[in-house]
PDB file of N, CA and C in Angstrom:
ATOM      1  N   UNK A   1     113.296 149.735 178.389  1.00  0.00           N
ATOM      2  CA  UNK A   1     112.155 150.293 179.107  1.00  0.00           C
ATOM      3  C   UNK A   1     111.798 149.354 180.244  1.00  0.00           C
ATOM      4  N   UNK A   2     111.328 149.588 181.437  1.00  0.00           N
ATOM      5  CA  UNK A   2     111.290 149.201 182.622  1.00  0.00           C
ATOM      6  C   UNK A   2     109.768 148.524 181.984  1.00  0.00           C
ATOM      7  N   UNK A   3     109.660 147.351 182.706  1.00  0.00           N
ATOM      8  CA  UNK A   3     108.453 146.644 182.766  1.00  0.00           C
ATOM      9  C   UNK A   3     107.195 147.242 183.466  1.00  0.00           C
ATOM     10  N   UNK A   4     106.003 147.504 183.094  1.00  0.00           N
ATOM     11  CA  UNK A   4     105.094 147.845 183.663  1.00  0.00           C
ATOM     12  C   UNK A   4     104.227 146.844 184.274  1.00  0.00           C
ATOM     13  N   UNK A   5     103.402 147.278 185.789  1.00  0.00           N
ATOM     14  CA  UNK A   5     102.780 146.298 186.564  1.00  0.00           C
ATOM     15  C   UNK A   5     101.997 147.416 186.858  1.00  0.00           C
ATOM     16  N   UNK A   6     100.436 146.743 186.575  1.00  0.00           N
ATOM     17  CA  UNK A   6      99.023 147.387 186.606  1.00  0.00           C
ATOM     18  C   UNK A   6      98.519 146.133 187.664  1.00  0.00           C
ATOM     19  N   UNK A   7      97.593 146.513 187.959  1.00  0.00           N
ATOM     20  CA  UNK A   7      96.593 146.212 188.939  1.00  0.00           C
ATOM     21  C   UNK A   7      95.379 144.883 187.960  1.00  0.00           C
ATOM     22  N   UNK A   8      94.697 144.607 188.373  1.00  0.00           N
ATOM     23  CA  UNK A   8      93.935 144.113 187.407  1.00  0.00           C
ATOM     24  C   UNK A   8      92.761 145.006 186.899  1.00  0.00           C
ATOM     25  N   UNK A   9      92.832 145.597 187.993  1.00  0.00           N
ATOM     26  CA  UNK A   9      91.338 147.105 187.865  1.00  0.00           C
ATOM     27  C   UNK A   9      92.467 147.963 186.418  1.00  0.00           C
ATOM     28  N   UNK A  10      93.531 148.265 186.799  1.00  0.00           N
ATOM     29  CA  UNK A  10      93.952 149.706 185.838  1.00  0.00           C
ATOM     30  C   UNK A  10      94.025 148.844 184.883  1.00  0.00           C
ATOM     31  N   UNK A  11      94.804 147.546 185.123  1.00  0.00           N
ATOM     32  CA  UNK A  11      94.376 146.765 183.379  1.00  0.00           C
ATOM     33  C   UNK A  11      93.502 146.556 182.366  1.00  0.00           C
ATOM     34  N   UNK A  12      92.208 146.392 183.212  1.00  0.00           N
ATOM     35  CA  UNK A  12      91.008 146.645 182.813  1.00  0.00           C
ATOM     36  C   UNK A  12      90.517 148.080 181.680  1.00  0.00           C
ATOM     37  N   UNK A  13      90.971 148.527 182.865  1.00  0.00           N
ATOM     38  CA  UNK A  13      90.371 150.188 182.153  1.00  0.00           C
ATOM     39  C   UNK A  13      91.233 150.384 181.394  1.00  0.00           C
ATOM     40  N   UNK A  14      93.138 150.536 181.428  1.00  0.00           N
ATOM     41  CA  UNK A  14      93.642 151.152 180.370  1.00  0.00           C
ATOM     42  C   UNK A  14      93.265 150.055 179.038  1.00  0.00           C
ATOM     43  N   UNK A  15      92.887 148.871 179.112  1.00  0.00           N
ATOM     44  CA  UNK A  15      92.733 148.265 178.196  1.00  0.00           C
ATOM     45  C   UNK A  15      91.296 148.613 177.512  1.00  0.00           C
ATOM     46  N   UNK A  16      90.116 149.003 177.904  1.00  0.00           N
ATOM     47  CA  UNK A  16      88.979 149.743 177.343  1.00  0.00           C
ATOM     48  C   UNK A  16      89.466 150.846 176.661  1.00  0.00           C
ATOM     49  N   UNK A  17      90.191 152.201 177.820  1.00  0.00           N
ATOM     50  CA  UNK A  17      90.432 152.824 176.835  1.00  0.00           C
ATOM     51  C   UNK A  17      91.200 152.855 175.734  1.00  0.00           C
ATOM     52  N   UNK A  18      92.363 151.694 175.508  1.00  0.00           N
ATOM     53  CA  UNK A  18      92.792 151.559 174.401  1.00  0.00           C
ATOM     54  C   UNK A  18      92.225 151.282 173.159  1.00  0.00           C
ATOM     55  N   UNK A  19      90.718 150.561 173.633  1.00  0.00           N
ATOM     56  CA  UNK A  19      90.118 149.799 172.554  1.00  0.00           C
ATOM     57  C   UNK A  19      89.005 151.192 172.195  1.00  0.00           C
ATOM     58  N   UNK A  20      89.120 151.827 172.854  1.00  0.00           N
ATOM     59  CA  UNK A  20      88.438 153.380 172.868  1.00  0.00           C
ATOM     60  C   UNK A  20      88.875 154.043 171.542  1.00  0.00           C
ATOM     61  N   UNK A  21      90.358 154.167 171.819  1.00  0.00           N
ATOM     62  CA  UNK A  21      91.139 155.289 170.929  1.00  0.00           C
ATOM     63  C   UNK A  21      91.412 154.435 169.487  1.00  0.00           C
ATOM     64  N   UNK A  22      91.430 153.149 169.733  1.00  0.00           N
ATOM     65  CA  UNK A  22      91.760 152.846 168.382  1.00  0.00           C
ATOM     66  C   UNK A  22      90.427 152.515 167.663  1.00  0.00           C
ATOM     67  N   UNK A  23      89.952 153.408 166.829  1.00  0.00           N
ATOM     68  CA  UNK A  23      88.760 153.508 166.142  1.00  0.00           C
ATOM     69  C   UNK A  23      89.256 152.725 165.123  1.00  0.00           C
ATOM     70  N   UNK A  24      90.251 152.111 164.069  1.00  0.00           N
ATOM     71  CA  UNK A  24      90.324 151.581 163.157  1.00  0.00           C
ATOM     72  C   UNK A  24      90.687 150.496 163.316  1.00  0.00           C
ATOM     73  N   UNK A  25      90.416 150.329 164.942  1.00  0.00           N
ATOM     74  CA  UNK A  25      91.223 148.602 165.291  1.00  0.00           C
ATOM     75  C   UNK A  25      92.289 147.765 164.383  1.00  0.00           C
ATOM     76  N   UNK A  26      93.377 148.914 164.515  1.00  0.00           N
ATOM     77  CA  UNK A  26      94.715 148.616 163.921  1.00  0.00           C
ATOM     78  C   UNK A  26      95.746 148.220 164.858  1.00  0.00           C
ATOM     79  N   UNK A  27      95.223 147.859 166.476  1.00  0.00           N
ATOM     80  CA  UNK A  27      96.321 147.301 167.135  1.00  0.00           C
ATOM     81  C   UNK A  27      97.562 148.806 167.687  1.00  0.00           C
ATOM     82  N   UNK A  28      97.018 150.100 167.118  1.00  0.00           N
ATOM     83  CA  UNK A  28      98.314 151.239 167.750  1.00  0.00           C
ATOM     84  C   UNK A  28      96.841 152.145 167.544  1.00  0.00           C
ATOM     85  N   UNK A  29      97.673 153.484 168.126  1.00  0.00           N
ATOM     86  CA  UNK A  29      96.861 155.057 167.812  1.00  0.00           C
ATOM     87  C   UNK A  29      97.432 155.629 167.556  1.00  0.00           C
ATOM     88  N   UNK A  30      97.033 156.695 166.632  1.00  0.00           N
ATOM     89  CA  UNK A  30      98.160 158.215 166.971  1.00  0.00           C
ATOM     90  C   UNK A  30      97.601 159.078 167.786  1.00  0.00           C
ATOM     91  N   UNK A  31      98.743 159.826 168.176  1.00  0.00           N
ATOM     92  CA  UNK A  31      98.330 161.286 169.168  1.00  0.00           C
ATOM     93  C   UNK A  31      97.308 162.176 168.626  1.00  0.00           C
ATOM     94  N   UNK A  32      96.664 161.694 167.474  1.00  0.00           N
ATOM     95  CA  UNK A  32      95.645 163.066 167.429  1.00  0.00           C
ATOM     96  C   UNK A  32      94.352 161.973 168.042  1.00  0.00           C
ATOM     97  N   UNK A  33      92.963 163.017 167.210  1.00  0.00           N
ATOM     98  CA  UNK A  33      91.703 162.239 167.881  1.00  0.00           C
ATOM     99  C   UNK A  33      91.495 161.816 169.106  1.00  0.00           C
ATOM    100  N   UNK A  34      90.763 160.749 169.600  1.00  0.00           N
ATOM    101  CA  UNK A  34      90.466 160.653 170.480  1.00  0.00           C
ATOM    102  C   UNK A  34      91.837 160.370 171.885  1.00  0.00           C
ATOM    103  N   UNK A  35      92.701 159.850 171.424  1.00  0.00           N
ATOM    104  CA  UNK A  35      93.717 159.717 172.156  1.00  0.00           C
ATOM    105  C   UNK A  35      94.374 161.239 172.716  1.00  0.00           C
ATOM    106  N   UNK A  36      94.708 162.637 171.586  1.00  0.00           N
ATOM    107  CA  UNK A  36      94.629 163.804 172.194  1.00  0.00           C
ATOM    108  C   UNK A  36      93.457 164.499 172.720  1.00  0.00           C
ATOM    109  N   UNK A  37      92.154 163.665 172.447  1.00  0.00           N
ATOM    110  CA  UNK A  37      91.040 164.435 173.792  1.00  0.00           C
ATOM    111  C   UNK A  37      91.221 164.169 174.986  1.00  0.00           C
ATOM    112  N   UNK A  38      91.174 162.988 174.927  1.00  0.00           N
ATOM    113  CA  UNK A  38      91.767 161.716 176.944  1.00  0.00           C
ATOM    114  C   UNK A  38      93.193 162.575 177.266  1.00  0.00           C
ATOM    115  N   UNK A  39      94.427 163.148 176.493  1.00  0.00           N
ATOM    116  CA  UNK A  39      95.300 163.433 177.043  1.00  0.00           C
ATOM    117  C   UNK A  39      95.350 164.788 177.412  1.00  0.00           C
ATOM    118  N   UNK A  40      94.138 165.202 176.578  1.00  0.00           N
ATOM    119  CA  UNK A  40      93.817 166.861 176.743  1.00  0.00           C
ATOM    120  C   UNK A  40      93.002 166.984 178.511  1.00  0.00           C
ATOM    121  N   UNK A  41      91.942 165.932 178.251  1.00  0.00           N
ATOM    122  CA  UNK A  41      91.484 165.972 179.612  1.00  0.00           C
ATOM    123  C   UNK A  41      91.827 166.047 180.636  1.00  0.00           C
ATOM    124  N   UNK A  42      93.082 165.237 180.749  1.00  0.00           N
ATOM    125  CA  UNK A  42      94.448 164.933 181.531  1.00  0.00           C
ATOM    126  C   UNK A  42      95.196 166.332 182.527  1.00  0.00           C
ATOM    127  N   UNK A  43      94.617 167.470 182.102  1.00  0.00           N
ATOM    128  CA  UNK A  43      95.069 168.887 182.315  1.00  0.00           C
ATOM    129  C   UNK A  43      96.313 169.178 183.129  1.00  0.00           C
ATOM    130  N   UNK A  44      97.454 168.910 181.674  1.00  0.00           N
ATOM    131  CA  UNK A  44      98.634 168.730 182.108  1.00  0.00           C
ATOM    132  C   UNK A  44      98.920 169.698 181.067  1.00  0.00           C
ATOM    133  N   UNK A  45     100.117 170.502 181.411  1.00  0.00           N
ATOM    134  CA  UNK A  45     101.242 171.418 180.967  1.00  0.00           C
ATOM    135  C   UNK A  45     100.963 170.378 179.138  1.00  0.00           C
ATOM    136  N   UNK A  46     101.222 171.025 178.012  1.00  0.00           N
ATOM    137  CA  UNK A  46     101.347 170.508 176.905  1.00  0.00           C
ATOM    138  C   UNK A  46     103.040 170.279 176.653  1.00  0.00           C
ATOM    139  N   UNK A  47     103.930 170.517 177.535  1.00  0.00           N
ATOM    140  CA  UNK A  47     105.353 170.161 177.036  1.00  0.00           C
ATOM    141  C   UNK A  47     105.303 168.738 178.046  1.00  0.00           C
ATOM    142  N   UNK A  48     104.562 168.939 179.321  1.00  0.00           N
ATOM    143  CA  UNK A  48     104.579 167.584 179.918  1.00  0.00           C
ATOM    144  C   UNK A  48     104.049 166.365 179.391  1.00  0.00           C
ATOM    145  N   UNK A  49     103.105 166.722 178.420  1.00  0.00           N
ATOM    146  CA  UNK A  49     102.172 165.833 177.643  1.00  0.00           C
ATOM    147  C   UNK A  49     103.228 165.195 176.811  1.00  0.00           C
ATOM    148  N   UNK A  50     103.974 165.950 176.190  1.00  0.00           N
ATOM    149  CA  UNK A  50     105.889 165.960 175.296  1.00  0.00           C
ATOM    150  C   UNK A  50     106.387 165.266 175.244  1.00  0.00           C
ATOM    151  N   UNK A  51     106.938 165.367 177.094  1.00  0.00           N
ATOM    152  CA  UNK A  51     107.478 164.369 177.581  1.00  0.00           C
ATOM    153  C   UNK A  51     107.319 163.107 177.931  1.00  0.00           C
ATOM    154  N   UNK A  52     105.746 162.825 178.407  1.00  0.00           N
ATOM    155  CA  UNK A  52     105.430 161.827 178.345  1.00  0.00           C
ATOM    156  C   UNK A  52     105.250 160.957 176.985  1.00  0.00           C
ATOM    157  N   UNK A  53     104.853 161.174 175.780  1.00  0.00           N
ATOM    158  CA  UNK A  53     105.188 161.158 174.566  1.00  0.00           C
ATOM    159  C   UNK A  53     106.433 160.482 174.074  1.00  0.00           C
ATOM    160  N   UNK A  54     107.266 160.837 174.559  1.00  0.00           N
ATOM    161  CA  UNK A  54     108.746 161.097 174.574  1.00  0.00           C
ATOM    162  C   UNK A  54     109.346 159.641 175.727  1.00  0.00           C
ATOM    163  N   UNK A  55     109.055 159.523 176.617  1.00  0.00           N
ATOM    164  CA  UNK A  55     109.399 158.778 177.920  1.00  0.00           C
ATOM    165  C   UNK A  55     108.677 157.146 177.547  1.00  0.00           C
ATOM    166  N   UNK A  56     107.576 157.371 177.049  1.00  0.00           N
ATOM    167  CA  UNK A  56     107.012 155.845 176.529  1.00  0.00           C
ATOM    168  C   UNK A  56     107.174 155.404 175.217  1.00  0.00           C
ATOM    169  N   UNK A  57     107.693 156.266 174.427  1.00  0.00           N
ATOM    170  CA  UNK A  57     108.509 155.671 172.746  1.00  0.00           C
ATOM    171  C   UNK A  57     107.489 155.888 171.842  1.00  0.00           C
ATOM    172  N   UNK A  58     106.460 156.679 171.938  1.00  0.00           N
ATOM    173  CA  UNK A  58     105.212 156.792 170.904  1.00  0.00           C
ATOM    174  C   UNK A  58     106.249 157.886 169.919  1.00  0.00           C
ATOM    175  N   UNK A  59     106.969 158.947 170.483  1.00  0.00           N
ATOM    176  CA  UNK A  59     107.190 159.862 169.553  1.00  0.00           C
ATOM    177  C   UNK A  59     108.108 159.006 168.578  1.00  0.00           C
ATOM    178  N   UNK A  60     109.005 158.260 169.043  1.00  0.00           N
ATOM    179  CA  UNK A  60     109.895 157.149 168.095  1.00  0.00           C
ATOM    180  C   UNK A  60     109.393 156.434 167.202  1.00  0.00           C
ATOM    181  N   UNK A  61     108.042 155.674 167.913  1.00  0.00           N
ATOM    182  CA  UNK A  61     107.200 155.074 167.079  1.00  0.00           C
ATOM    183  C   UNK A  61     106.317 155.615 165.765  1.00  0.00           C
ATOM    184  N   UNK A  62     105.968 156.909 166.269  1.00  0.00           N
ATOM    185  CA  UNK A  62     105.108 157.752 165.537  1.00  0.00           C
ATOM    186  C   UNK A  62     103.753 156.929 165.325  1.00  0.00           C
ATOM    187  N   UNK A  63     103.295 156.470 166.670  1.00  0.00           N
ATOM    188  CA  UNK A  63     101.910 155.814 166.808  1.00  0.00           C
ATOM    189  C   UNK A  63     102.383 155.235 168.532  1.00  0.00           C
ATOM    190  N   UNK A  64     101.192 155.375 169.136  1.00  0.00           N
ATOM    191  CA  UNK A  64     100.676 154.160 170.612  1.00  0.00           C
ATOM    192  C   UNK A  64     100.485 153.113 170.206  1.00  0.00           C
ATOM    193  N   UNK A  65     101.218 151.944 170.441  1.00  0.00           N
ATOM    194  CA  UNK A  65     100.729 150.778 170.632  1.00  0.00           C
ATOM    195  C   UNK A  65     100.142 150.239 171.965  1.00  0.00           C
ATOM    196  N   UNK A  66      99.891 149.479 172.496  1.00  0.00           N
ATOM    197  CA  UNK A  66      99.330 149.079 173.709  1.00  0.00           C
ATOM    198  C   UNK A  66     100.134 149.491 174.688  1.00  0.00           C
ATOM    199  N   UNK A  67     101.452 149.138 174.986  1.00  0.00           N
ATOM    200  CA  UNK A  67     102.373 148.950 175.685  1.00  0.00           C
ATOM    201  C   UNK A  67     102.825 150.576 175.713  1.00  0.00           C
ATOM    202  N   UNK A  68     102.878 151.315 174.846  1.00  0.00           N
ATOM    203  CA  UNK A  68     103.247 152.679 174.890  1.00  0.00           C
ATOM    204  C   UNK A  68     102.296 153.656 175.622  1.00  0.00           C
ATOM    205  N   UNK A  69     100.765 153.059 174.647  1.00  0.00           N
ATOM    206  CA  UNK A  69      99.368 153.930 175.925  1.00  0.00           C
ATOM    207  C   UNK A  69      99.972 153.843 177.088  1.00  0.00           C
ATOM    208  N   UNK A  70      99.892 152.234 177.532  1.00  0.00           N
ATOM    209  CA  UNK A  70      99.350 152.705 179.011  1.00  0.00           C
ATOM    210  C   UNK A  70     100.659 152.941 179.880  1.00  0.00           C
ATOM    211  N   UNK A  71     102.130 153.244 179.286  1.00  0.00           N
ATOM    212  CA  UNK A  71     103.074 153.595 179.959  1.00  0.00           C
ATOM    213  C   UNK A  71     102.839 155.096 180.037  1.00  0.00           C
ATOM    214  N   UNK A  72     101.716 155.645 179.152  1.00  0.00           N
ATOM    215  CA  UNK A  72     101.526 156.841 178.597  1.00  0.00           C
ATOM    216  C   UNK A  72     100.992 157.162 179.987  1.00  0.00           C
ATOM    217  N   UNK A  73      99.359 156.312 179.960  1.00  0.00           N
ATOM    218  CA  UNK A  73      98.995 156.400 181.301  1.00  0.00           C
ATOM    219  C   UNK A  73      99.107 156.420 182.054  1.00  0.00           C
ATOM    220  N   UNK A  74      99.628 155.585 182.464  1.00  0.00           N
ATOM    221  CA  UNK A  74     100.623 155.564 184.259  1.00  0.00           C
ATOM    222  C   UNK A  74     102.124 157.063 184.256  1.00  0.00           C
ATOM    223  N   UNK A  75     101.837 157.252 183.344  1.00  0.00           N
ATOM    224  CA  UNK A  75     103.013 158.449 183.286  1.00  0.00           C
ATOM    225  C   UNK A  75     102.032 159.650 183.748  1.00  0.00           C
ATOM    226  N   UNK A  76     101.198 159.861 182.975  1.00  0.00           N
ATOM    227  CA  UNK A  76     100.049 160.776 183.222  1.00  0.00           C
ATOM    228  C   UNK A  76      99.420 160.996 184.516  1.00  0.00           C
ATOM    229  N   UNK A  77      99.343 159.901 185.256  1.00  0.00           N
ATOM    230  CA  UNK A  77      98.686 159.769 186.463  1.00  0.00           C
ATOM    231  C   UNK A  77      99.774 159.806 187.631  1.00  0.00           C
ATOM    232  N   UNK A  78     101.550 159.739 187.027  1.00  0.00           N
ATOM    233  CA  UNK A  78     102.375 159.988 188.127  1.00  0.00           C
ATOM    234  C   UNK A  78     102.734 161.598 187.781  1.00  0.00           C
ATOM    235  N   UNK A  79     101.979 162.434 186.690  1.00  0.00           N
ATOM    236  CA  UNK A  79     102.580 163.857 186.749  1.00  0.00           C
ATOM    237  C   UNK A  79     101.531 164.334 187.366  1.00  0.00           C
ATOM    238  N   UNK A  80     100.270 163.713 187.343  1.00  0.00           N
ATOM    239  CA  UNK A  80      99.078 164.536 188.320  1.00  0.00           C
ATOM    240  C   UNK A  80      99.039 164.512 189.895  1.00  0.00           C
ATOM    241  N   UNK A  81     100.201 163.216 190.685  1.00  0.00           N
ATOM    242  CA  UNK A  81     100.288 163.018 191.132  1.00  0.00           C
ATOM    243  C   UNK A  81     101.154 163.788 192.162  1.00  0.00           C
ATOM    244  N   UNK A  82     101.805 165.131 191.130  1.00  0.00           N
ATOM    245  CA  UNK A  82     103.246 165.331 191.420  1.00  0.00           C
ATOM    246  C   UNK A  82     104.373 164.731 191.778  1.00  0.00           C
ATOM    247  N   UNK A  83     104.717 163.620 191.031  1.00  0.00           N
ATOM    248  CA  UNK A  83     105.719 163.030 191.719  1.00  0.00           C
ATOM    249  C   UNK A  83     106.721 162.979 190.000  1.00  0.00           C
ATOM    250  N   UNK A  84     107.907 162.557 190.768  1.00  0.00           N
ATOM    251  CA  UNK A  84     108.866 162.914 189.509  1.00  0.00           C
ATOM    252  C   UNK A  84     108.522 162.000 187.934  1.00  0.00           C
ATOM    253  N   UNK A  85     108.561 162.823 187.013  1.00  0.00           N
ATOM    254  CA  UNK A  85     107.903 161.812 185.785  1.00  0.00           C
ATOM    255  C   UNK A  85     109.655 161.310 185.578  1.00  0.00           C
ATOM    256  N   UNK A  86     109.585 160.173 185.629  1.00  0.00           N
ATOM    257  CA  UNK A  86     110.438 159.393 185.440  1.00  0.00           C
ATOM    258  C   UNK A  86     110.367 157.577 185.157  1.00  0.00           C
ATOM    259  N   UNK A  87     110.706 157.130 184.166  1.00  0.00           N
ATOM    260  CA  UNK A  87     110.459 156.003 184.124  1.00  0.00           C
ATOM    261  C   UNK A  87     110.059 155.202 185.085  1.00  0.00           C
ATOM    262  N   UNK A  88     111.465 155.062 186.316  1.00  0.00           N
ATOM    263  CA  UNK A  88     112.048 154.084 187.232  1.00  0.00           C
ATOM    264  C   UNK A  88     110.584 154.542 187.817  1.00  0.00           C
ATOM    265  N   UNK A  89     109.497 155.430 187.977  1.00  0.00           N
ATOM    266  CA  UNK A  89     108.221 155.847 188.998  1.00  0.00           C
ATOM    267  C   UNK A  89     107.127 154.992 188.495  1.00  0.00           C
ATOM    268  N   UNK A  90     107.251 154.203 187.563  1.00  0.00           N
ATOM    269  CA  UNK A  90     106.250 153.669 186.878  1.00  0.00           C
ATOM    270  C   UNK A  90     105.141 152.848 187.915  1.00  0.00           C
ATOM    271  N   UNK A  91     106.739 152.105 188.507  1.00  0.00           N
ATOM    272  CA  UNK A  91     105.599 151.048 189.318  1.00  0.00           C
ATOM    273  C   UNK A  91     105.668 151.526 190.896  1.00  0.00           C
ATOM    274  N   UNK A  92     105.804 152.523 191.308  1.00  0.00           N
ATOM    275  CA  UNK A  92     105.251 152.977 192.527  1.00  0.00           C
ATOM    276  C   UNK A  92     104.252 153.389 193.038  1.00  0.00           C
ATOM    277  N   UNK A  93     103.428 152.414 193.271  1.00  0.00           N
ATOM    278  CA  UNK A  93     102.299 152.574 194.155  1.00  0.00           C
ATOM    279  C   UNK A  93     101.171 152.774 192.710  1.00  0.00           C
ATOM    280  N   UNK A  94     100.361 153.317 193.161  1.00  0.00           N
ATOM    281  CA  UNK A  94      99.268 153.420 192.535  1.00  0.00           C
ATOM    282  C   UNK A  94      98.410 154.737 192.225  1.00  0.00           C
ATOM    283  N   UNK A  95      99.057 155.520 191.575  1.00  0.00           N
ATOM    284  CA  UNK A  95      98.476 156.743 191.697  1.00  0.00           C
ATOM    285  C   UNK A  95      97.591 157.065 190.518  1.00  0.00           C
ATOM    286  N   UNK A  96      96.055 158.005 191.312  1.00  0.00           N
ATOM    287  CA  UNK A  96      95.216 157.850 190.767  1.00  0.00           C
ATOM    288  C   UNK A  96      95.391 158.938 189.415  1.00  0.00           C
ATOM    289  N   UNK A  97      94.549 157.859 188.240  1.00  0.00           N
ATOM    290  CA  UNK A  97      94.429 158.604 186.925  1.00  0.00           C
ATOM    291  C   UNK A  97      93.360 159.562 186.979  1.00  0.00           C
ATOM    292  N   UNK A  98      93.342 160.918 186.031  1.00  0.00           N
ATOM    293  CA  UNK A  98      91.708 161.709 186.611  1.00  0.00           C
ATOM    294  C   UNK A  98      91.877 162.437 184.827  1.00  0.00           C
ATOM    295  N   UNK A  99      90.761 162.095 184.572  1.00  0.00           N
ATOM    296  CA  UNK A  99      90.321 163.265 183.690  1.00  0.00           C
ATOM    297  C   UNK A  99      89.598 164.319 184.006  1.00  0.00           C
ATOM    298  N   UNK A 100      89.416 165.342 183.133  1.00  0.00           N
ATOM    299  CA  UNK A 100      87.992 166.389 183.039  1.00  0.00           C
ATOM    300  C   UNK A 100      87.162 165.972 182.231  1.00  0.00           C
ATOM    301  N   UNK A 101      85.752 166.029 182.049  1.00  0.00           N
ATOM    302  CA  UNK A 101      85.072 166.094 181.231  1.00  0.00           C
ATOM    303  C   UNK A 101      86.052 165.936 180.102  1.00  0.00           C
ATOM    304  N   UNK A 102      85.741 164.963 178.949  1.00  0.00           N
ATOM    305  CA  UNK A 102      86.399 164.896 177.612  1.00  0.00           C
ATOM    306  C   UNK A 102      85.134 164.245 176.587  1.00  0.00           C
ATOM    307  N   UNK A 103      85.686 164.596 175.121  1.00  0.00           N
ATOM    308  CA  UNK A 103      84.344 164.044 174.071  1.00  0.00           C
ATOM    309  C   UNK A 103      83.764 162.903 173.938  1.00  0.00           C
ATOM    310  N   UNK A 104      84.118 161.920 175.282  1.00  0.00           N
ATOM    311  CA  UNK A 104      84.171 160.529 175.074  1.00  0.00           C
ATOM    312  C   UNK A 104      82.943 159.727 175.190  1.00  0.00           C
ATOM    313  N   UNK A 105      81.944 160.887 175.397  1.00  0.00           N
ATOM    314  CA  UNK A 105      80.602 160.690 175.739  1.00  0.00           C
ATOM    315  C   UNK A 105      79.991 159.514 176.864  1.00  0.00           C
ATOM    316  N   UNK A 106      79.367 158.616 176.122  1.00  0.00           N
ATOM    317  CA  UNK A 106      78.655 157.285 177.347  1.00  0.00           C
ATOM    318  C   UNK A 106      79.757 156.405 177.521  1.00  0.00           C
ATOM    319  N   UNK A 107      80.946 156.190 176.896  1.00  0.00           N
ATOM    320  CA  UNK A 107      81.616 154.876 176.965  1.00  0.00           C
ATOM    321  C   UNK A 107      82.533 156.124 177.849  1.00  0.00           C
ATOM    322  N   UNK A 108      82.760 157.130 178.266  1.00  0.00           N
ATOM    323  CA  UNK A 108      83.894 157.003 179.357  1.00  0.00           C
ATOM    324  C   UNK A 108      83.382 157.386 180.547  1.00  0.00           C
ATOM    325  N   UNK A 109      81.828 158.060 180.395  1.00  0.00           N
ATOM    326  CA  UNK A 109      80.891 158.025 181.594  1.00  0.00           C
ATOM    327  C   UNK A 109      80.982 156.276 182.017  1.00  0.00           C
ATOM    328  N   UNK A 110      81.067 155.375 181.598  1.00  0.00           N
ATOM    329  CA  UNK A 110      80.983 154.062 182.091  1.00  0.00           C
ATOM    330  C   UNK A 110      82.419 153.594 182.532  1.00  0.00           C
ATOM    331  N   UNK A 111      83.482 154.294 182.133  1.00  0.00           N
ATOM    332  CA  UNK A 111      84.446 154.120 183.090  1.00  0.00           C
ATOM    333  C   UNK A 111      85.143 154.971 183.384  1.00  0.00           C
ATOM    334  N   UNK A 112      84.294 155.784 184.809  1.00  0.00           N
ATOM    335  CA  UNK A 112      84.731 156.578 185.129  1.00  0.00           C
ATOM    336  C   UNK A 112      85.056 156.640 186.816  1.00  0.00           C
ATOM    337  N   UNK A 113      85.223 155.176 186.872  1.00  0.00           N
ATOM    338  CA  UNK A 113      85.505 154.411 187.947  1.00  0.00           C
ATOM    339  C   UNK A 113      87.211 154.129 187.868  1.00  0.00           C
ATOM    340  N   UNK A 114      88.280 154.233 188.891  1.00  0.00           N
ATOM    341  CA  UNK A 114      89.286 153.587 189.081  1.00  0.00           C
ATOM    342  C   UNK A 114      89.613 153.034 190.510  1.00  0.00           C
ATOM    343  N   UNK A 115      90.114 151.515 190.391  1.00  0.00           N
ATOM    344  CA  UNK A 115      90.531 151.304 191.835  1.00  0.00           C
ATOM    345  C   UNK A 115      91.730 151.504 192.267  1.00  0.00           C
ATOM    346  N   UNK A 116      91.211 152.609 193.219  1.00  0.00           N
ATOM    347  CA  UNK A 116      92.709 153.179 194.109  1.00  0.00           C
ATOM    348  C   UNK A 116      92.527 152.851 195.817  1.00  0.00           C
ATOM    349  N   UNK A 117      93.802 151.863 195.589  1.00  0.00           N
ATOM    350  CA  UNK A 117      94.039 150.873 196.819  1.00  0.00           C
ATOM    351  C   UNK A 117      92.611 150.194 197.120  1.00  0.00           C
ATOM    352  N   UNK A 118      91.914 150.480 198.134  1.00  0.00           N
ATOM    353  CA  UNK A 118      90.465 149.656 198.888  1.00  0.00           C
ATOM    354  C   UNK A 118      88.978 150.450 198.385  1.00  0.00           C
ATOM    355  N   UNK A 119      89.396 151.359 198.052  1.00  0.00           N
ATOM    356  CA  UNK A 119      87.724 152.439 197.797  1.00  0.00           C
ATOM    357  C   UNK A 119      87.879 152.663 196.221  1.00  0.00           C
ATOM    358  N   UNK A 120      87.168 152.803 195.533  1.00  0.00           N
ATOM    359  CA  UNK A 120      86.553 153.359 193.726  1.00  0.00           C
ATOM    360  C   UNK A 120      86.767 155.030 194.387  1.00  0.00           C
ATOM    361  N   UNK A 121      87.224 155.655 193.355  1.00  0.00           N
ATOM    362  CA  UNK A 121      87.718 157.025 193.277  1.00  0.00           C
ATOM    363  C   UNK A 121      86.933 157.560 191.758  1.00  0.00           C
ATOM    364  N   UNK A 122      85.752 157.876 191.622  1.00  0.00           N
ATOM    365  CA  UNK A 122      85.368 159.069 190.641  1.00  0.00           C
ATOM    366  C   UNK A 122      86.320 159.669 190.228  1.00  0.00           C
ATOM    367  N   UNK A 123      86.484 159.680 188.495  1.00  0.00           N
ATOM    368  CA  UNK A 123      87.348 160.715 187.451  1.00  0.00           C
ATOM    369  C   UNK A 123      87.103 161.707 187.199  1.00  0.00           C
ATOM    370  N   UNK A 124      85.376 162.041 187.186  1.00  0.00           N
ATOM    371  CA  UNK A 124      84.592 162.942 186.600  1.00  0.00           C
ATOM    372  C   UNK A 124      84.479 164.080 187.566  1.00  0.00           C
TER     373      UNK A 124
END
């Protein structure tokens, strides 16, 4: 798997929301709960959701660990992006992550900030 390079801003955040989804602070997640609300929000095709699944090793794993989320993430944010979901796209450029409204209540109203390139870009 190709090395991933985040920003210190997307590090930030995918690292909240990791600490988000793992309610039993076991260090991984699974795809249900809160991790399939954030990916539901995501309003992507559900076979693309699949693939991404599939492309960061969670389905192998049968759990997210850190390293799988946020390849999850940056996968997510290069299919909203339209650009080809493909590993080797990981680290191109910076394309912005967006949810919809999801159950995540006050803690994802508080980060619902991402830095893309020079300006904060609203998720909500």
């Amino acid at each position: 798997m190709e090395s991933l390079t985040l920003s210190d801003i997307e590090q930030k955040y995918y690292s909240e929301l990791f600490v988000y989804c793992d309610t039993d602070n076991t260090k991984k997640v699974a795809s249900n709960g809160r991790v399939l609300d954030l990916f539901r929000a995501a309003q992507l095709p559900s076979e693309v959701v699949l693939q991404i699944t599939e492309l960061c090793g969670a389905t192998r794993l049968g759990h997210f660990g850190r390293s799988q989320f946020y390849i999850a993430l940056k996968l997510i944010a290069i299919a909203q992006s339209g650009l080809p979901l493909r590993v080797e796209s990981l680290n191109s450029g910076e394309p912005k992550l967006e949810f919809s409204h999801c159950q995540c209540g006050a803690f994802y109203e508080s980060l619902c900030f991402l830095h893309v390139g020079q300006e904060y870009t609203t998720m909500l």
